[in-house]
PDB file of N, CA and C in Angstrom:
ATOM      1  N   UNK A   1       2.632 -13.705 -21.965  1.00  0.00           N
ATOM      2  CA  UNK A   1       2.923 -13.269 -23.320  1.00  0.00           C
ATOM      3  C   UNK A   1       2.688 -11.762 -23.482  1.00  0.00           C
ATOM      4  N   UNK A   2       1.639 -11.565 -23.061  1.00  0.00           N
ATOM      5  CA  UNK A   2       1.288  -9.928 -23.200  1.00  0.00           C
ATOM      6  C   UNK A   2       2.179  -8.804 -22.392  1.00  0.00           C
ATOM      7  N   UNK A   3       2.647  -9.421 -21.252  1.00  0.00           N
ATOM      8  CA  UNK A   3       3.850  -8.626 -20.088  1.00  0.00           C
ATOM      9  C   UNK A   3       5.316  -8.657 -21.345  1.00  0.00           C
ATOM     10  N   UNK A   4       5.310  -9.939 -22.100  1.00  0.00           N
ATOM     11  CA  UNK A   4       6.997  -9.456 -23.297  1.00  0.00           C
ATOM     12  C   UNK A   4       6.098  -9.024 -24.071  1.00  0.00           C
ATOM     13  N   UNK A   5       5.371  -8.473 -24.432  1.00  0.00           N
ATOM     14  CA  UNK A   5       5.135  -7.449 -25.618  1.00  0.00           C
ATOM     15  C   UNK A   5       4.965  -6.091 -24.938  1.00  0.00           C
ATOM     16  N   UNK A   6       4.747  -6.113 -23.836  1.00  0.00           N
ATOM     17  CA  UNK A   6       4.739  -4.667 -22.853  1.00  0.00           C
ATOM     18  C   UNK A   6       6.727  -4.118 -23.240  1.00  0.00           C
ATOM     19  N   UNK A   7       7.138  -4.998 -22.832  1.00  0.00           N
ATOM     20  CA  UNK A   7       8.488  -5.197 -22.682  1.00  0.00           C
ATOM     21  C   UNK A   7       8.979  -4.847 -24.259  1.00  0.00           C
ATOM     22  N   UNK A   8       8.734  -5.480 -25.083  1.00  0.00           N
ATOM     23  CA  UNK A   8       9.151  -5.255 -26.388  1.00  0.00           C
ATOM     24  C   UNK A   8       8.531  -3.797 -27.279  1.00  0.00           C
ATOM     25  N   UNK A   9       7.326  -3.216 -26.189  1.00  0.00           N
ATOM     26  CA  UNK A   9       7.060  -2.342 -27.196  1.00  0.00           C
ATOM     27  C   UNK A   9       7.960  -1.164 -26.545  1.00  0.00           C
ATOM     28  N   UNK A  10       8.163  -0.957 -25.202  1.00  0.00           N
ATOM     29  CA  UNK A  10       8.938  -0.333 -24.742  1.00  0.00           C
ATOM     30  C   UNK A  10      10.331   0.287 -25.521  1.00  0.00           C
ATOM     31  N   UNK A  11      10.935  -1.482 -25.398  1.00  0.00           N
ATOM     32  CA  UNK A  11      12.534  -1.398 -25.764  1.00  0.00           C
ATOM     33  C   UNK A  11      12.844  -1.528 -27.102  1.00  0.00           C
ATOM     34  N   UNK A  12      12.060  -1.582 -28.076  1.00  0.00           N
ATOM     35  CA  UNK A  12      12.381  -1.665 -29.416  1.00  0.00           C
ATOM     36  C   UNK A  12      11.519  -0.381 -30.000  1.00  0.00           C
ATOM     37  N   UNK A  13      10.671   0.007 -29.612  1.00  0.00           N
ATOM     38  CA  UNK A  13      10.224   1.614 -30.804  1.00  0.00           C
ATOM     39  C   UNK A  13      11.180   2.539 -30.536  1.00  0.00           C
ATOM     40  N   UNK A  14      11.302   2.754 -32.188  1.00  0.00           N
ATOM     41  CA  UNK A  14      12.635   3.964 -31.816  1.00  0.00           C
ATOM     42  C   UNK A  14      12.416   5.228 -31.464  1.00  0.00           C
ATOM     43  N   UNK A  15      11.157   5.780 -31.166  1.00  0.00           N
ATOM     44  CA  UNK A  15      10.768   7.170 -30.744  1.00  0.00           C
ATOM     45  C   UNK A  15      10.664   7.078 -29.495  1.00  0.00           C
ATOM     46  N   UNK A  16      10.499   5.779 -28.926  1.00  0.00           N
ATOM     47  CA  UNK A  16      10.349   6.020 -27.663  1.00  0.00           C
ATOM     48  C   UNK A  16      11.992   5.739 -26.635  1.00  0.00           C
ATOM     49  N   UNK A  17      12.877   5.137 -28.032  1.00  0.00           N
ATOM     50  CA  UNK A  17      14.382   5.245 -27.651  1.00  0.00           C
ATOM     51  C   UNK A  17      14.631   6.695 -27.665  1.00  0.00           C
ATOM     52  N   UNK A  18      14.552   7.586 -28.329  1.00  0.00           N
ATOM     53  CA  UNK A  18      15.325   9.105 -28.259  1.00  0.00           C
ATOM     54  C   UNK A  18      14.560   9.180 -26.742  1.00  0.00           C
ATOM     55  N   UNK A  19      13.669   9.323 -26.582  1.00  0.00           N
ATOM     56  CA  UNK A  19      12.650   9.896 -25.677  1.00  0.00           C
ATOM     57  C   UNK A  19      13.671   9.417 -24.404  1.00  0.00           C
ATOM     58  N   UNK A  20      14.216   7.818 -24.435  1.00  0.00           N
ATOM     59  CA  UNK A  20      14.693   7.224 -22.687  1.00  0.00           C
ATOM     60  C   UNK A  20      16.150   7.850 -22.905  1.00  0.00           C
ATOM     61  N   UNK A  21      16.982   8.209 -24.382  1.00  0.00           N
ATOM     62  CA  UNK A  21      17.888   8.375 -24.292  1.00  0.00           C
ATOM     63  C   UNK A  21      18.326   9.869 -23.562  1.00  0.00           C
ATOM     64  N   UNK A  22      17.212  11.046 -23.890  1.00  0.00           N
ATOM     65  CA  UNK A  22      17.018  12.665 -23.605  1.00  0.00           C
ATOM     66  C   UNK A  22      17.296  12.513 -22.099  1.00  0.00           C
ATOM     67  N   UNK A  23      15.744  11.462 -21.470  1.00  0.00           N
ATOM     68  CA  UNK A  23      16.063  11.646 -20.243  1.00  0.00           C
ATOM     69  C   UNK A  23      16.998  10.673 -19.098  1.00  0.00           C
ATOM     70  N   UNK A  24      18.159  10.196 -19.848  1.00  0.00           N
ATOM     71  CA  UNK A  24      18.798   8.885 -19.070  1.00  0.00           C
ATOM     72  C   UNK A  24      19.455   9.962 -17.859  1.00  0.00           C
ATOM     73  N   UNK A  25      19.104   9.341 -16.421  1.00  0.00           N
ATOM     74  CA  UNK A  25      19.733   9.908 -15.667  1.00  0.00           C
ATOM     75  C   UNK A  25      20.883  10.878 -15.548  1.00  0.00           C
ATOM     76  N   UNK A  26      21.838   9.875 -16.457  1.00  0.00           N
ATOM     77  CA  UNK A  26      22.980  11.106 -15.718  1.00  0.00           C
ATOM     78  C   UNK A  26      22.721  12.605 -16.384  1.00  0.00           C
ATOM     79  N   UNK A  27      21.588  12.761 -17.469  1.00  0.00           N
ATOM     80  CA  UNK A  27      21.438  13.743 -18.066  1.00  0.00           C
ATOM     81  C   UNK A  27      21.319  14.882 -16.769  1.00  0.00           C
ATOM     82  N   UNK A  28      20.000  14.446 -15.902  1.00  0.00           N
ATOM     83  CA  UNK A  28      19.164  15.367 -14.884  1.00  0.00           C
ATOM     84  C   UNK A  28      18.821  16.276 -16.241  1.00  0.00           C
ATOM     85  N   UNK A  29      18.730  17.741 -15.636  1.00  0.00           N
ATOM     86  CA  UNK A  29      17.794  18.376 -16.475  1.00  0.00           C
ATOM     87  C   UNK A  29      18.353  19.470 -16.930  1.00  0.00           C
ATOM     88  N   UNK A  30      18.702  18.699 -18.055  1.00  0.00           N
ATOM     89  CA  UNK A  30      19.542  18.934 -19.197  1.00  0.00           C
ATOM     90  C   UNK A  30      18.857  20.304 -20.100  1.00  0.00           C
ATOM     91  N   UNK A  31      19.498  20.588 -21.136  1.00  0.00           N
ATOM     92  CA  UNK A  31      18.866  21.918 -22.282  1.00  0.00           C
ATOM     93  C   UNK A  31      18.264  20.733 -23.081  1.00  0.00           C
ATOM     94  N   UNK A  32      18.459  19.784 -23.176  1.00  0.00           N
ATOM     95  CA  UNK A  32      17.694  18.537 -23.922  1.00  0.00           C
ATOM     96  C   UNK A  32      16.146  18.268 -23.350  1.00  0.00           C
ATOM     97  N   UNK A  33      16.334  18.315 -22.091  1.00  0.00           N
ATOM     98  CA  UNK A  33      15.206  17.387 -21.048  1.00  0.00           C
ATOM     99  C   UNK A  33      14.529  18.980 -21.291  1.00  0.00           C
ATOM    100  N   UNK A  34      14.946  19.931 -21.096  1.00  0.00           N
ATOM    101  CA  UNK A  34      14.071  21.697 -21.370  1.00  0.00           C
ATOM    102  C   UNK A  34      13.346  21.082 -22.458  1.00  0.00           C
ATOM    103  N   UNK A  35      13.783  21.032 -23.416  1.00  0.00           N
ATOM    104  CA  UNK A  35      13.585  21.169 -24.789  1.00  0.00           C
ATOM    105  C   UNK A  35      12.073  20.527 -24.755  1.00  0.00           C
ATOM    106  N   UNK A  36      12.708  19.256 -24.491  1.00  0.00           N
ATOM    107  CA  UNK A  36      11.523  17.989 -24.343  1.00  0.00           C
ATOM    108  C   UNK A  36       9.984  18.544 -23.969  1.00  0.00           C
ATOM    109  N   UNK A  37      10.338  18.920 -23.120  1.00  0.00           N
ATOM    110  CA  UNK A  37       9.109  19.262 -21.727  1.00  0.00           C
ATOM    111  C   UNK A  37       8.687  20.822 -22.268  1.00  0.00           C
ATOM    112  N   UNK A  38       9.339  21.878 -22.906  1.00  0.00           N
ATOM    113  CA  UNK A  38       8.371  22.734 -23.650  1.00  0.00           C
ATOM    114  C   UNK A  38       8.178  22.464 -25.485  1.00  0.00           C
ATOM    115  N   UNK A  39       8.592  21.541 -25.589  1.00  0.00           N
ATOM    116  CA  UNK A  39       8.359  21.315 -26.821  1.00  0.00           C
ATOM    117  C   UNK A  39       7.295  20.482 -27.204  1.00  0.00           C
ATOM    118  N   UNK A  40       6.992  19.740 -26.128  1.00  0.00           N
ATOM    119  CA  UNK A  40       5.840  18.965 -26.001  1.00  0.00           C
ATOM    120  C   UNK A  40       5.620  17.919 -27.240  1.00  0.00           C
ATOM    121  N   UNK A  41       7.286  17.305 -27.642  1.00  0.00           N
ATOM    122  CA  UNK A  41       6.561  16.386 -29.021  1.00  0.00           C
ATOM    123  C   UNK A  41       6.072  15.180 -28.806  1.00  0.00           C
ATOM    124  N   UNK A  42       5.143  14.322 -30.194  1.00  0.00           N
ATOM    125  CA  UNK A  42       4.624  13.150 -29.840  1.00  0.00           C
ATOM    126  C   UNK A  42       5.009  12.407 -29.483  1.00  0.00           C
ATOM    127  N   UNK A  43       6.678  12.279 -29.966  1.00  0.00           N
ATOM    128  CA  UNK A  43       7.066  10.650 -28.960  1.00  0.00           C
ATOM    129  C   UNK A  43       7.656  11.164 -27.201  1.00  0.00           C
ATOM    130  N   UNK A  44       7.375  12.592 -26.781  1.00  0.00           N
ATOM    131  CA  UNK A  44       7.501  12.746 -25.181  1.00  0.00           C
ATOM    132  C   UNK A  44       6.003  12.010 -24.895  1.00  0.00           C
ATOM    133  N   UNK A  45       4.529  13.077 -25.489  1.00  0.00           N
ATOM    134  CA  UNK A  45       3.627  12.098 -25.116  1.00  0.00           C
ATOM    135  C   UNK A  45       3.667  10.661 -25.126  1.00  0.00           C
ATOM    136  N   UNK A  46       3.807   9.792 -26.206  1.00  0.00           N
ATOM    137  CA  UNK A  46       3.738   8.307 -26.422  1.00  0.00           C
ATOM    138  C   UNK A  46       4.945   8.044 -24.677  1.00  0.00           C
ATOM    139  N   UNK A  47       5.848   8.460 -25.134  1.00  0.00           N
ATOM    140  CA  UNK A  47       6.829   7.824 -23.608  1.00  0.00           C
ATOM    141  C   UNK A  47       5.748   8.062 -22.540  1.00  0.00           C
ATOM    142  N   UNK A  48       5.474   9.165 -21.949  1.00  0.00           N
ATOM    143  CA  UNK A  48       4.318   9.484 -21.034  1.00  0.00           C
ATOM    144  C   UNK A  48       3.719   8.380 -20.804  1.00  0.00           C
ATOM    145  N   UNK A  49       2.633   8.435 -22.371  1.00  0.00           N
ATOM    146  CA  UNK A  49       1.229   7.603 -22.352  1.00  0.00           C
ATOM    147  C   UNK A  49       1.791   6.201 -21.709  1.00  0.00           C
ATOM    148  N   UNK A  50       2.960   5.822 -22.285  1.00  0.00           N
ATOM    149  CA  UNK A  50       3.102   4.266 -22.227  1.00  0.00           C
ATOM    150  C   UNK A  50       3.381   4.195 -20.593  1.00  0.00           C
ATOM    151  N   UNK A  51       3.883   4.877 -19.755  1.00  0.00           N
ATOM    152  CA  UNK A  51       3.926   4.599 -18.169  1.00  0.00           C
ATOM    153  C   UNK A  51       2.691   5.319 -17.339  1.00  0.00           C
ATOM    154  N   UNK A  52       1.433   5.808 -18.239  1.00  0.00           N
ATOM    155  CA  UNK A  52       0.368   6.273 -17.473  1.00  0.00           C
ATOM    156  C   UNK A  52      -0.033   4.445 -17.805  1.00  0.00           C
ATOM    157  N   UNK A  53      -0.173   4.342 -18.601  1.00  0.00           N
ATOM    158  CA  UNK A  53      -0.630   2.604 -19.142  1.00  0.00           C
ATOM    159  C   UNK A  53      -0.439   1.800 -18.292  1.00  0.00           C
ATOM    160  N   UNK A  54       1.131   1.824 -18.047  1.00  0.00           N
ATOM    161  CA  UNK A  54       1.645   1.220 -16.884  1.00  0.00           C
ATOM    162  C   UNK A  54       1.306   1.173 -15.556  1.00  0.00           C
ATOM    163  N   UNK A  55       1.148   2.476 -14.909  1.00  0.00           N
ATOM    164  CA  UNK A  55       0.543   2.675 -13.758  1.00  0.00           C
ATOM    165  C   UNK A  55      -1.089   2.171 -13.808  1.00  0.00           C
ATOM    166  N   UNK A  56      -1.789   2.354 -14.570  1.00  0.00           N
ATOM    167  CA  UNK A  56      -3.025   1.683 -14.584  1.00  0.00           C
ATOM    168  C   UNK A  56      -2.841   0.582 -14.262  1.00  0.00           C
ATOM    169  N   UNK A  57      -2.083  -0.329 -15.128  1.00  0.00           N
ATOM    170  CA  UNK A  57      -1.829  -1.934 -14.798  1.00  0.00           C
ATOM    171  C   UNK A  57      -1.698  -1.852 -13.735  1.00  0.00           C
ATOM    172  N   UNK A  58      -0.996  -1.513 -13.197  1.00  0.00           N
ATOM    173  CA  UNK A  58      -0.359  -1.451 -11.474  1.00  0.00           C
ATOM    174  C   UNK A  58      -1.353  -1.679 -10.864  1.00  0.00           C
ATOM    175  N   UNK A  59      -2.300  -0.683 -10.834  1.00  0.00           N
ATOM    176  CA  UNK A  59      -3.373  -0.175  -9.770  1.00  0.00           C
ATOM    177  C   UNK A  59      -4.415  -0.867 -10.122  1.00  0.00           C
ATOM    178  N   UNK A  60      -4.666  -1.256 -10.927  1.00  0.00           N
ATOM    179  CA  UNK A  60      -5.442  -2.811 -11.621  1.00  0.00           C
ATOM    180  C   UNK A  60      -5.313  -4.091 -10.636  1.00  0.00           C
ATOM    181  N   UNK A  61      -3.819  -4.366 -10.860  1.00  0.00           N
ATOM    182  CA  UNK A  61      -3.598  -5.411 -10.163  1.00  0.00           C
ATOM    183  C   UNK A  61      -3.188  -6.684 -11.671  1.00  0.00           C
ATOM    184  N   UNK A  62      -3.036  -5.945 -12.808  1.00  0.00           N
ATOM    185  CA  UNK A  62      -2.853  -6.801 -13.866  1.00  0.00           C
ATOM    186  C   UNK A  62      -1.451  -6.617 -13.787  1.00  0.00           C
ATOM    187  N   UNK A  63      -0.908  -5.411 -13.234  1.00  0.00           N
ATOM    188  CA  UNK A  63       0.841  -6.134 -13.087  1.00  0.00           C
ATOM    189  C   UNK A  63       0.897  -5.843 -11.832  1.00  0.00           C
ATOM    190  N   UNK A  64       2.127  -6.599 -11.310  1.00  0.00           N
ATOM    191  CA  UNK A  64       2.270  -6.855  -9.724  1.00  0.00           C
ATOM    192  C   UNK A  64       3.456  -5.397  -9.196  1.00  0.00           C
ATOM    193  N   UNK A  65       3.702  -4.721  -8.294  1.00  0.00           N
ATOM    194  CA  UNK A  65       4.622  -3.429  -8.311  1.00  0.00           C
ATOM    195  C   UNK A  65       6.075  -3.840  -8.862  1.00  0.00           C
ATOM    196  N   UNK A  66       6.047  -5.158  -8.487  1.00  0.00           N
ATOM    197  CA  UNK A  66       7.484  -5.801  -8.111  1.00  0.00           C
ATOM    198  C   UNK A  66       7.912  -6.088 -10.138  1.00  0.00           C
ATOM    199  N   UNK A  67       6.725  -6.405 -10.758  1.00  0.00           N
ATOM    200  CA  UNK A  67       6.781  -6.547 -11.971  1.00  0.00           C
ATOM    201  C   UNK A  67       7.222  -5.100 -12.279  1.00  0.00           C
ATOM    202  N   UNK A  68       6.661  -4.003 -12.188  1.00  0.00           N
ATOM    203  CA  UNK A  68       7.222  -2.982 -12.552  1.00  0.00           C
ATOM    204  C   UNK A  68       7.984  -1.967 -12.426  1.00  0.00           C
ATOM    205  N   UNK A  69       8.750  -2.422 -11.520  1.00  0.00           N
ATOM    206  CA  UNK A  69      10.036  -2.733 -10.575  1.00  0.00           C
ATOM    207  C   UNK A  69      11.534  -3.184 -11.605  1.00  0.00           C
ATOM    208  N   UNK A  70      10.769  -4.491 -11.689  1.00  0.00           N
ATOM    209  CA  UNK A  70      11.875  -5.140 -12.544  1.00  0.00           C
ATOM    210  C   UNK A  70      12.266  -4.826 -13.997  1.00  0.00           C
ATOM    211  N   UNK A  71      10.859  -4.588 -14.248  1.00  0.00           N
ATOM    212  CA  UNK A  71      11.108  -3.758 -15.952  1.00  0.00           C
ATOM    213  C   UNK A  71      11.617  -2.398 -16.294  1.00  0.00           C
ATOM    214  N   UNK A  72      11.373  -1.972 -15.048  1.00  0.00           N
ATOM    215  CA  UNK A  72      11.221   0.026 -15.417  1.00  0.00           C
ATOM    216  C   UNK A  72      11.886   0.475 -14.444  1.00  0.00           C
ATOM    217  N   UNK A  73      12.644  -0.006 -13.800  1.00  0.00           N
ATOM    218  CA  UNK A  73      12.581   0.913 -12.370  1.00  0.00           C
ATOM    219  C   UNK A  73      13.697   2.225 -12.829  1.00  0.00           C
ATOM    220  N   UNK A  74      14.484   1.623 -13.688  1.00  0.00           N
ATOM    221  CA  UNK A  74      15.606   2.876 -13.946  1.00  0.00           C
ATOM    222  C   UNK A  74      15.230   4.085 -14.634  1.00  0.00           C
ATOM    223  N   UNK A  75      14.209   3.807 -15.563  1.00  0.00           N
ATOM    224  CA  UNK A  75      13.117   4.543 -16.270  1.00  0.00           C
ATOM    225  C   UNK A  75      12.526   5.488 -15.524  1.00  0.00           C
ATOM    226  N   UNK A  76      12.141   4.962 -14.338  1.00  0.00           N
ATOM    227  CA  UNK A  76      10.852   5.474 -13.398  1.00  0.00           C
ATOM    228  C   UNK A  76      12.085   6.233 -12.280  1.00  0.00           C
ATOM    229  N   UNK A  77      12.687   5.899 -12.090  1.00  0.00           N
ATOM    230  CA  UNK A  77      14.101   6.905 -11.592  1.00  0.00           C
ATOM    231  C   UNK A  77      14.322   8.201 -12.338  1.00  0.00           C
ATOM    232  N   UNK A  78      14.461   7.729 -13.555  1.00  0.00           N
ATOM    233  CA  UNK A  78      15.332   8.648 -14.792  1.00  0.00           C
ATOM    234  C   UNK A  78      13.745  10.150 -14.391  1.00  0.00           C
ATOM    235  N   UNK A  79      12.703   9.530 -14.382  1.00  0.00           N
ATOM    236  CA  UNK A  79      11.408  10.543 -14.843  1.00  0.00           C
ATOM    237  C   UNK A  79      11.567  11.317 -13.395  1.00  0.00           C
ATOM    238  N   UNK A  80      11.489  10.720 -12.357  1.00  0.00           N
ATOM    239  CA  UNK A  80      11.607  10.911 -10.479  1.00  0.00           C
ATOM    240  C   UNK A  80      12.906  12.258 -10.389  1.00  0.00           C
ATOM    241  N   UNK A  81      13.898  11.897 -11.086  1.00  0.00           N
ATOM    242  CA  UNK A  81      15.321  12.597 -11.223  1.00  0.00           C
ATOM    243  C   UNK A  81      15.209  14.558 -11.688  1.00  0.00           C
ATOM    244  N   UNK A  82      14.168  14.196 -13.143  1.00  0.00           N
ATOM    245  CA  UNK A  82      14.054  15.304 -13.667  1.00  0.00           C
ATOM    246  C   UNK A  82      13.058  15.752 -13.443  1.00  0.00           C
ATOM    247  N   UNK A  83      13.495  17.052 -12.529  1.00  0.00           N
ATOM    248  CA  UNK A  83      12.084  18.042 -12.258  1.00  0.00           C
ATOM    249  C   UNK A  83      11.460  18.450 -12.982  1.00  0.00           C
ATOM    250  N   UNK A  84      12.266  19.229 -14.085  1.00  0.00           N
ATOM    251  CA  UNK A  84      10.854  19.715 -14.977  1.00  0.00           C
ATOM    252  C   UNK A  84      10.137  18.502 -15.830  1.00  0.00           C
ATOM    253  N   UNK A  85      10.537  16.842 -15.710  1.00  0.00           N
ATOM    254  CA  UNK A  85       9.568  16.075 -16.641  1.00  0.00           C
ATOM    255  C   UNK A  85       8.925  16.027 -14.923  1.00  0.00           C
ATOM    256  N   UNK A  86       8.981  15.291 -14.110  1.00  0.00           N
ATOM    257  CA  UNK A  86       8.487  15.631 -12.840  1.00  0.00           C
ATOM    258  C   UNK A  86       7.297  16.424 -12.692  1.00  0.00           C
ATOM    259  N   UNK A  87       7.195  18.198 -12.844  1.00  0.00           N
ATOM    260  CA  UNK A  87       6.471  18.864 -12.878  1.00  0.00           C
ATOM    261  C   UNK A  87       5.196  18.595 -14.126  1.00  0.00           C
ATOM    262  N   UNK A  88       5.849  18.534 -15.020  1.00  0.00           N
ATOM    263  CA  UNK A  88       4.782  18.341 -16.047  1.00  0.00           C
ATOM    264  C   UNK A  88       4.164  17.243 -16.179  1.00  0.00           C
ATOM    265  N   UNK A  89       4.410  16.317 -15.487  1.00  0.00           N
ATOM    266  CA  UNK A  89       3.624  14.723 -14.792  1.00  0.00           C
ATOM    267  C   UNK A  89       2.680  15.313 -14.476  1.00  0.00           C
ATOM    268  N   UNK A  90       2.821  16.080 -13.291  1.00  0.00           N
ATOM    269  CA  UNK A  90       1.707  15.991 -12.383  1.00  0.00           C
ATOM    270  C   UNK A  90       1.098  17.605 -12.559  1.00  0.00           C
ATOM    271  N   UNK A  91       1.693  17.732 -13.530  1.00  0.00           N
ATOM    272  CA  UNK A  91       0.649  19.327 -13.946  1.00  0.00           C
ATOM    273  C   UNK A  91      -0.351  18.958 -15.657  1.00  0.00           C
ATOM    274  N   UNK A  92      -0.066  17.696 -16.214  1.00  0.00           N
ATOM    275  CA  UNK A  92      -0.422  17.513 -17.214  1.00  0.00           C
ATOM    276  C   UNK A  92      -1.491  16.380 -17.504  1.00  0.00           C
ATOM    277  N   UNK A  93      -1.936  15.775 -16.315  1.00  0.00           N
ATOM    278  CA  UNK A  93      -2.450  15.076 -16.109  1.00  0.00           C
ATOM    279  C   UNK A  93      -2.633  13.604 -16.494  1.00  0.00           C
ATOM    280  N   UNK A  94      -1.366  13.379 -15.871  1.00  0.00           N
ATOM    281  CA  UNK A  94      -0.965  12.049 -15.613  1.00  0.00           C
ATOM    282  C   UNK A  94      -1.305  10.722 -14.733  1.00  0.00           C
ATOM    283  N   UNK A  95      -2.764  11.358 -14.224  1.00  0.00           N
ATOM    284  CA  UNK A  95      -2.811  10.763 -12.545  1.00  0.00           C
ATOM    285  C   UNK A  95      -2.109  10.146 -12.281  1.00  0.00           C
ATOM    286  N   UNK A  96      -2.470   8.575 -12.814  1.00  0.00           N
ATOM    287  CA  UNK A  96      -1.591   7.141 -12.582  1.00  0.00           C
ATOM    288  C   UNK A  96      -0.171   7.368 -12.727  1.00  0.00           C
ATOM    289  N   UNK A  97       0.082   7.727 -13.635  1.00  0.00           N
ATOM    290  CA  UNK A  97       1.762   7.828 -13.201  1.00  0.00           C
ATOM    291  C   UNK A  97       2.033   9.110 -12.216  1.00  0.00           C
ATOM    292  N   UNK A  98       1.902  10.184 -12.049  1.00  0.00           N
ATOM    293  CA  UNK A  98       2.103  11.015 -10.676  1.00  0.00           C
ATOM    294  C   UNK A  98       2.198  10.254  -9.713  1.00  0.00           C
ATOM    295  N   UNK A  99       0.842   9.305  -9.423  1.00  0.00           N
ATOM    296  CA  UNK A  99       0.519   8.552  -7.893  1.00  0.00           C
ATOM    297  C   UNK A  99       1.755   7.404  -7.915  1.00  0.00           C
ATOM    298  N   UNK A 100       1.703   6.682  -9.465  1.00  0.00           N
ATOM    299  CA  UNK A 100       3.159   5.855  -8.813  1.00  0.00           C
ATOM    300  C   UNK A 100       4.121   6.205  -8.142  1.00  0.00           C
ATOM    301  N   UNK A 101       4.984   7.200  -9.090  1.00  0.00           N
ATOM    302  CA  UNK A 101       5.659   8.172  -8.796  1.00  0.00           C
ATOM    303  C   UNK A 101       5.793   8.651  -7.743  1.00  0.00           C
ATOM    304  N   UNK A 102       4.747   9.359  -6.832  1.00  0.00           N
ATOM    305  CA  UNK A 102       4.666   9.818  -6.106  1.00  0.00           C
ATOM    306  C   UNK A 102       4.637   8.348  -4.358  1.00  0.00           C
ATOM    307  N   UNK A 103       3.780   7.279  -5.093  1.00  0.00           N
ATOM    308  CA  UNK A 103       4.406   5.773  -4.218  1.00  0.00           C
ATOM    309  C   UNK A 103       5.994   5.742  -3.708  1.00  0.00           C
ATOM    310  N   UNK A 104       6.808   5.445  -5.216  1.00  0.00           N
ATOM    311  CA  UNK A 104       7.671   5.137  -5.303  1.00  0.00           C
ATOM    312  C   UNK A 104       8.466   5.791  -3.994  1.00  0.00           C
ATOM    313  N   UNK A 105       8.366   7.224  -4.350  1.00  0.00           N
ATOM    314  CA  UNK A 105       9.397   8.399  -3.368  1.00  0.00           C
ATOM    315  C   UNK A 105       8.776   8.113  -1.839  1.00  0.00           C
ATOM    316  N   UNK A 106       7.528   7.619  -1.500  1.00  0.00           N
ATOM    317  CA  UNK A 106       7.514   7.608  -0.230  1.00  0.00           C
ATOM    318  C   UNK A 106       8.299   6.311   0.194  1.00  0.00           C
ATOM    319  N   UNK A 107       8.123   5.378  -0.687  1.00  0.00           N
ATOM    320  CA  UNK A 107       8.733   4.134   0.087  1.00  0.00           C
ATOM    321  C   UNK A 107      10.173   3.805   0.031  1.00  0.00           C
ATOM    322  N   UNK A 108      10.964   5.108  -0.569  1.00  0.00           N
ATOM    323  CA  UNK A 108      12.249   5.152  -0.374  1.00  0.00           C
ATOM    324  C   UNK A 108      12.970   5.789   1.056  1.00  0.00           C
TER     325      UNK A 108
END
């Protein structure tokens, strides 16, 4: 029950829709995705916060990789894609999500 409310808080808040829409892949790194990343607004943090959250679970062991795999992976692409959200991951202190992140790309 608590993994579809992970799921539902994701895909239904609408701040955190502009936020997946700025950075949907085919954007790459867009004057939008700029914007984002020096503009530093709350729903870029909240998107952030909610996949540092995520990566905790991970590394917990309260979600399985493969679980967050199946939910996010295009998400976790879309962030992997754009360098400057990329850079400011792991310059802003993101641990848990950097180290996923940084998982992910080795095991490709």
């Amino acid at each position: 029950k608590w993994l579809a409310g992970l799921y539902e808080k994701f895909y239904e808040r609408s701040d955190l829709k502009r936020v997946r829409e700025v950075l949907d892949c085919e954007a790459g790194d867009s004057p939008s995705v700029s914007a984002l990343v020096r503009d530093e607004p709350a729903e870029f943090s909240d998107y952030l916060n909610f996949f540092e959250f995520v990566a905790v679970l991970g590394k917990s062991g309260q979600l399985r990789k493969q679980e967050i795999e199946d939910l996010f992976r295009y998400y976790l692409d879309c962030l992997e894609n754009c360098r400057a959200v990329r850079n400011y991951i792991a310059e802003k202190g993101y641990e848990q999500l950097d180290r996923l992140l940084r998982e992910r790309a080795m095991e490709k």
